[in-house]
C-alpha atoms as a PDB file:
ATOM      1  CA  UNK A   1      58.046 -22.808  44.913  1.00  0.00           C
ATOM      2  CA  UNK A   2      57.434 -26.299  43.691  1.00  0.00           C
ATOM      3  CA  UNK A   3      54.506 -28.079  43.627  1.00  0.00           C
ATOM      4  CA  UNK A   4      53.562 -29.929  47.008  1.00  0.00           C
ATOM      5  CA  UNK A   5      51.994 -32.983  45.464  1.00  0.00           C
ATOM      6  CA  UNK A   6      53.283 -34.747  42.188  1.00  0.00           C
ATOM      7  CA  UNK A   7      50.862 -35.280  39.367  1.00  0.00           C
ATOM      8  CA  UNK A   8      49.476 -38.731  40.358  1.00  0.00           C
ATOM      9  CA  UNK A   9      49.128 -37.332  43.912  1.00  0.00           C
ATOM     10  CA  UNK A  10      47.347 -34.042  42.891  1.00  0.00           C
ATOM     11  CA  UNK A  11      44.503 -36.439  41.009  1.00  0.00           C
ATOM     12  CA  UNK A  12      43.839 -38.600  44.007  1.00  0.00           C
ATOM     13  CA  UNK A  13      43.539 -35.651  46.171  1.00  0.00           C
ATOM     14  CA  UNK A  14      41.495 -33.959  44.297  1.00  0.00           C
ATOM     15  CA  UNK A  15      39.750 -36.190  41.587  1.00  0.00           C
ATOM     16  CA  UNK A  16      41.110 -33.995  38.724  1.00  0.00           C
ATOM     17  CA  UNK A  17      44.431 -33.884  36.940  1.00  0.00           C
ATOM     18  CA  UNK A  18      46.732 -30.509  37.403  1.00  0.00           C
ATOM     19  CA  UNK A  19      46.339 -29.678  34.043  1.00  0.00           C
ATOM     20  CA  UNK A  20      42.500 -29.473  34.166  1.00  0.00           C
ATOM     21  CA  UNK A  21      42.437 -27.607  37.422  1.00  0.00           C
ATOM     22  CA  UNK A  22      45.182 -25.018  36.066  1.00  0.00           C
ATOM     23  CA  UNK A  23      42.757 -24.558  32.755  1.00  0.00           C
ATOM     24  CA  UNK A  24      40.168 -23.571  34.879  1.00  0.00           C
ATOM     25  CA  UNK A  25      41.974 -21.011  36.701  1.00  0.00           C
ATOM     26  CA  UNK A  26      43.052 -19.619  33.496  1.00  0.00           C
ATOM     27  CA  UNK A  27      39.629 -19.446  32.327  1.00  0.00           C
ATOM     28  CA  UNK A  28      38.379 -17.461  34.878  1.00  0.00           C
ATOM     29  CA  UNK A  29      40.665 -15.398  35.537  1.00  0.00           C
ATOM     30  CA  UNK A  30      38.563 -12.371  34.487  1.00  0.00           C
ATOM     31  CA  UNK A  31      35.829 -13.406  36.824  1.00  0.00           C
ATOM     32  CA  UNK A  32      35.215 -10.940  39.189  1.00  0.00           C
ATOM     33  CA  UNK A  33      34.648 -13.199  42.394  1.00  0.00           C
ATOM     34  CA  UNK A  34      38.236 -15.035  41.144  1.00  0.00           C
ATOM     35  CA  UNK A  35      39.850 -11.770  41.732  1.00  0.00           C
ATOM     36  CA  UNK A  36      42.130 -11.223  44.285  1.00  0.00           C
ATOM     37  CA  UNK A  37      40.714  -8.046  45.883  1.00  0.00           C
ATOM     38  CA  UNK A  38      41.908  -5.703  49.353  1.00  0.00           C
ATOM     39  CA  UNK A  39      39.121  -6.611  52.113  1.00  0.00           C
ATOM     40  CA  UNK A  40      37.788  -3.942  54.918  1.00  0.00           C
ATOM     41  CA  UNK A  41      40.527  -4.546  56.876  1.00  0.00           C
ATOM     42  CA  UNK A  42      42.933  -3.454  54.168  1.00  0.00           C
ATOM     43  CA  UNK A  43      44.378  -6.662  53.591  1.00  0.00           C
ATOM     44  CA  UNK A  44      44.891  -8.708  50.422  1.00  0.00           C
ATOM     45  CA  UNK A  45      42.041 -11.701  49.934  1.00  0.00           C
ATOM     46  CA  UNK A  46      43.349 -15.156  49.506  1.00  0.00           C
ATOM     47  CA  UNK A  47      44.903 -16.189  46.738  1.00  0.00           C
ATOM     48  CA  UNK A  48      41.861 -16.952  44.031  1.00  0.00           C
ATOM     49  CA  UNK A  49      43.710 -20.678  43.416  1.00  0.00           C
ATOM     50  CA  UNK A  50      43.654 -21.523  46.658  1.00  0.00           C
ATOM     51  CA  UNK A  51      39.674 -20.488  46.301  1.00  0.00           C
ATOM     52  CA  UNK A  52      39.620 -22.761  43.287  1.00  0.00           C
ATOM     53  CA  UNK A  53      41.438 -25.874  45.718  1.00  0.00           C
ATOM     54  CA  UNK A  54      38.748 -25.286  48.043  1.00  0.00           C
ATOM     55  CA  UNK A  55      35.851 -25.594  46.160  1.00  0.00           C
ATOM     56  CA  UNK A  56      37.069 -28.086  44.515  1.00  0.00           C
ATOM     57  CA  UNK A  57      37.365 -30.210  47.067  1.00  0.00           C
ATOM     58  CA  UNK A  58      34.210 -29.885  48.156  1.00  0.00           C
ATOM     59  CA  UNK A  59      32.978 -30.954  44.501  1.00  0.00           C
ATOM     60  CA  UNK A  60      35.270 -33.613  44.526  1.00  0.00           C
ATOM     61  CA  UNK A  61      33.879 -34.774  48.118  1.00  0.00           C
ATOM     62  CA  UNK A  62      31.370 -33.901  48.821  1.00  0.00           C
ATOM     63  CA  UNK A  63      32.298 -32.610  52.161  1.00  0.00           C
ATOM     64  CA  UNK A  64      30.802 -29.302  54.032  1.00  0.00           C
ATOM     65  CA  UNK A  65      32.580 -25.756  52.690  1.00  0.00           C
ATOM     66  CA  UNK A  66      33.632 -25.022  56.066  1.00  0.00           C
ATOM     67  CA  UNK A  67      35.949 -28.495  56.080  1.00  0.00           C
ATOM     68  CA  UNK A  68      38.366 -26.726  54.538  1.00  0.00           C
ATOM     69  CA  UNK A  69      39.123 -23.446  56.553  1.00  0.00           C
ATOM     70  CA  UNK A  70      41.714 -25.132  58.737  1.00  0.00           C
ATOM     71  CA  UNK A  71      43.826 -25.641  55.761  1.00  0.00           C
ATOM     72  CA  UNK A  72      43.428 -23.873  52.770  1.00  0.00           C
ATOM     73  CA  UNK A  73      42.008 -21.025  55.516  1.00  0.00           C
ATOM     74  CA  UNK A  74      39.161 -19.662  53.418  1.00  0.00           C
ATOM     75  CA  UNK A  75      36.222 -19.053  55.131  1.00  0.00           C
ATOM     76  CA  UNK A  76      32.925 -21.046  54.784  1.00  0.00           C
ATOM     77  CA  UNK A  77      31.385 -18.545  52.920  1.00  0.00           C
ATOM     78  CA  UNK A  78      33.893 -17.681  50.519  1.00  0.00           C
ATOM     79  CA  UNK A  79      34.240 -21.230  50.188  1.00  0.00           C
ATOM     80  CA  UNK A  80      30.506 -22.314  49.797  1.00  0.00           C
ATOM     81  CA  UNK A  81      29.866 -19.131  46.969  1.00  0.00           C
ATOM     82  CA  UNK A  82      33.188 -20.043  44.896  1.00  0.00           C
ATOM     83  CA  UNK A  83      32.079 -24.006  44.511  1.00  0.00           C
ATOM     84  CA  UNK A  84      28.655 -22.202  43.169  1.00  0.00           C
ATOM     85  CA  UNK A  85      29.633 -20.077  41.098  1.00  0.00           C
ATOM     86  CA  UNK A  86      32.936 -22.870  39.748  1.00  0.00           C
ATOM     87  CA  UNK A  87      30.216 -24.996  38.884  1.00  0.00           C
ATOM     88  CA  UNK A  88      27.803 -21.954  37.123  1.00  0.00           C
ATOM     89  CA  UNK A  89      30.734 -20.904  35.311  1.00  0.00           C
ATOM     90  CA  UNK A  90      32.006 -24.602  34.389  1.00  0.00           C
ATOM     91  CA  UNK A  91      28.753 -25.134  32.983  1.00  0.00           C
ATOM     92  CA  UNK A  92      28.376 -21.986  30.700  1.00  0.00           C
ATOM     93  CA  UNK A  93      31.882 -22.602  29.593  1.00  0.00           C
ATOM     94  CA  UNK A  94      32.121 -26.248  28.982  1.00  0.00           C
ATOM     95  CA  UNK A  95      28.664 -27.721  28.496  1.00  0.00           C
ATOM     96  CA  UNK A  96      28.517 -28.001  25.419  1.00  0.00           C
ATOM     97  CA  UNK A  97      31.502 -29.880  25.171  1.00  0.00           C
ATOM     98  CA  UNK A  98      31.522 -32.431  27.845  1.00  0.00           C
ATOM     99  CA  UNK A  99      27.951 -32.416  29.205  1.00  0.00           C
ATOM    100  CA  UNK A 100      26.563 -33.571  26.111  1.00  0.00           C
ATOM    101  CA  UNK A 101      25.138 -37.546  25.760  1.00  0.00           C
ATOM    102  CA  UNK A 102      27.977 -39.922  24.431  1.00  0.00           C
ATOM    103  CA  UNK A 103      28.373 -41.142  20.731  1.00  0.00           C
ATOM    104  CA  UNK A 104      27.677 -44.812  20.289  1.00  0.00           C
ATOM    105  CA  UNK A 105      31.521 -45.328  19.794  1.00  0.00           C
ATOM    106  CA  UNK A 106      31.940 -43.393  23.014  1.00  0.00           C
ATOM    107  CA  UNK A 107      29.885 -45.635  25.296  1.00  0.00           C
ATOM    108  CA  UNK A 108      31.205 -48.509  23.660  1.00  0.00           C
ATOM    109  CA  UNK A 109      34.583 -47.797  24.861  1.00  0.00           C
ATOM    110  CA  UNK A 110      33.545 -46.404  27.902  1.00  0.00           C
ATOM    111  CA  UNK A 111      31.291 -49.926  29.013  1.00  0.00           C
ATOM    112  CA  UNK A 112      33.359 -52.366  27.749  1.00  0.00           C
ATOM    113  CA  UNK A 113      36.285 -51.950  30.136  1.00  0.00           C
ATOM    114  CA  UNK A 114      33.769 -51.810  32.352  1.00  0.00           C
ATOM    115  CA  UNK A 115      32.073 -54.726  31.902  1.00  0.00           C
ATOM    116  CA  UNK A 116      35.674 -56.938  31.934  1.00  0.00           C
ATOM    117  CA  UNK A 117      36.092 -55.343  35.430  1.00  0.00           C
ATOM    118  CA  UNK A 118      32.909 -56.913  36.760  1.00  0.00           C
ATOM    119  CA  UNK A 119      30.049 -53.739  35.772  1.00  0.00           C
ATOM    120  CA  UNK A 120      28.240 -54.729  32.777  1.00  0.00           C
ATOM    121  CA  UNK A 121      25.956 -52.002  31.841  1.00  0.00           C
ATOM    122  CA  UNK A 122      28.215 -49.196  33.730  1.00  0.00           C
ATOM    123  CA  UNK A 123      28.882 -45.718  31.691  1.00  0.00           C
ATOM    124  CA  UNK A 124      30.759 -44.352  34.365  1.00  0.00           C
ATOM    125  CA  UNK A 125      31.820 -43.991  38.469  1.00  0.00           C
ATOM    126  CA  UNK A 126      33.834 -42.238  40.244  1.00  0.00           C
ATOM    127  CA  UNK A 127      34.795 -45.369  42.233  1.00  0.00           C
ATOM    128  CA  UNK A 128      36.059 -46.965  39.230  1.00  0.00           C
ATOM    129  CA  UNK A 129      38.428 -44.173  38.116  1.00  0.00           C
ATOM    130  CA  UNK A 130      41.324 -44.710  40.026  1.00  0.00           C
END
């Protein structure tokens, strides 16, 4: 089935490329909560992407877990304990690589765009990525 948003959709939905979202999934695949399990009423669990979606758009935001039953139809819970433990298991994996202070070179070219657009002194928004 293809894809229901194209790349530069899927980013403004959710405030992270494809590509990062799908490395994620891969990474955790062997996560036991991102296991698609049978429930007590013998029935398959949602799909553990569609657990990823929803917690991440909570992260992305900010919104109440229960915001996105209607359509990803997850329940609050589920929804509320996968954007915990995503973020727990984002930061074991990837802290050390991207949660780390910038290199002088690395602010540099981070503040200087910002500073033509009008934010002198900005490292970084999330209003200013698009």
């Amino acid at each position: 089935m293809p894809p229901v948003f194209d790349d530069r959709d899927f980013q403004t939905r959710f405030l992270v490329r494809r590509s990062v979202l799908l490395r994620i999934d891969l990474a955790f695949k062997d996560e036991s909560f991102f296991q698609q399990c049978i429930n007590a009423t013998g029935l398959q669990q949602a799909h553990p992407l569609k657990t990823v979606v929803a917690a991440f758009r909570v992260i992305a935001y900010g919104k109440a877990a229960d915001r996105s039953d209607d359509y990803v139809r997850v329940s609050r819970s589920t929804v509320a304990r996968a954007t915990k433990l995503l973020l727990e298991f984002i930061l074991r994996r990837w802290k050390s690589t991207y949660l780390r202070r910038p290199s002088q070179s690395e602010l540099k070219q981070t503040m200087e765009p910002n500073a033509k657009r009008g934010f002198p002194g900005c490292v970084d928004s999330l209003d200013c990525i698009h």
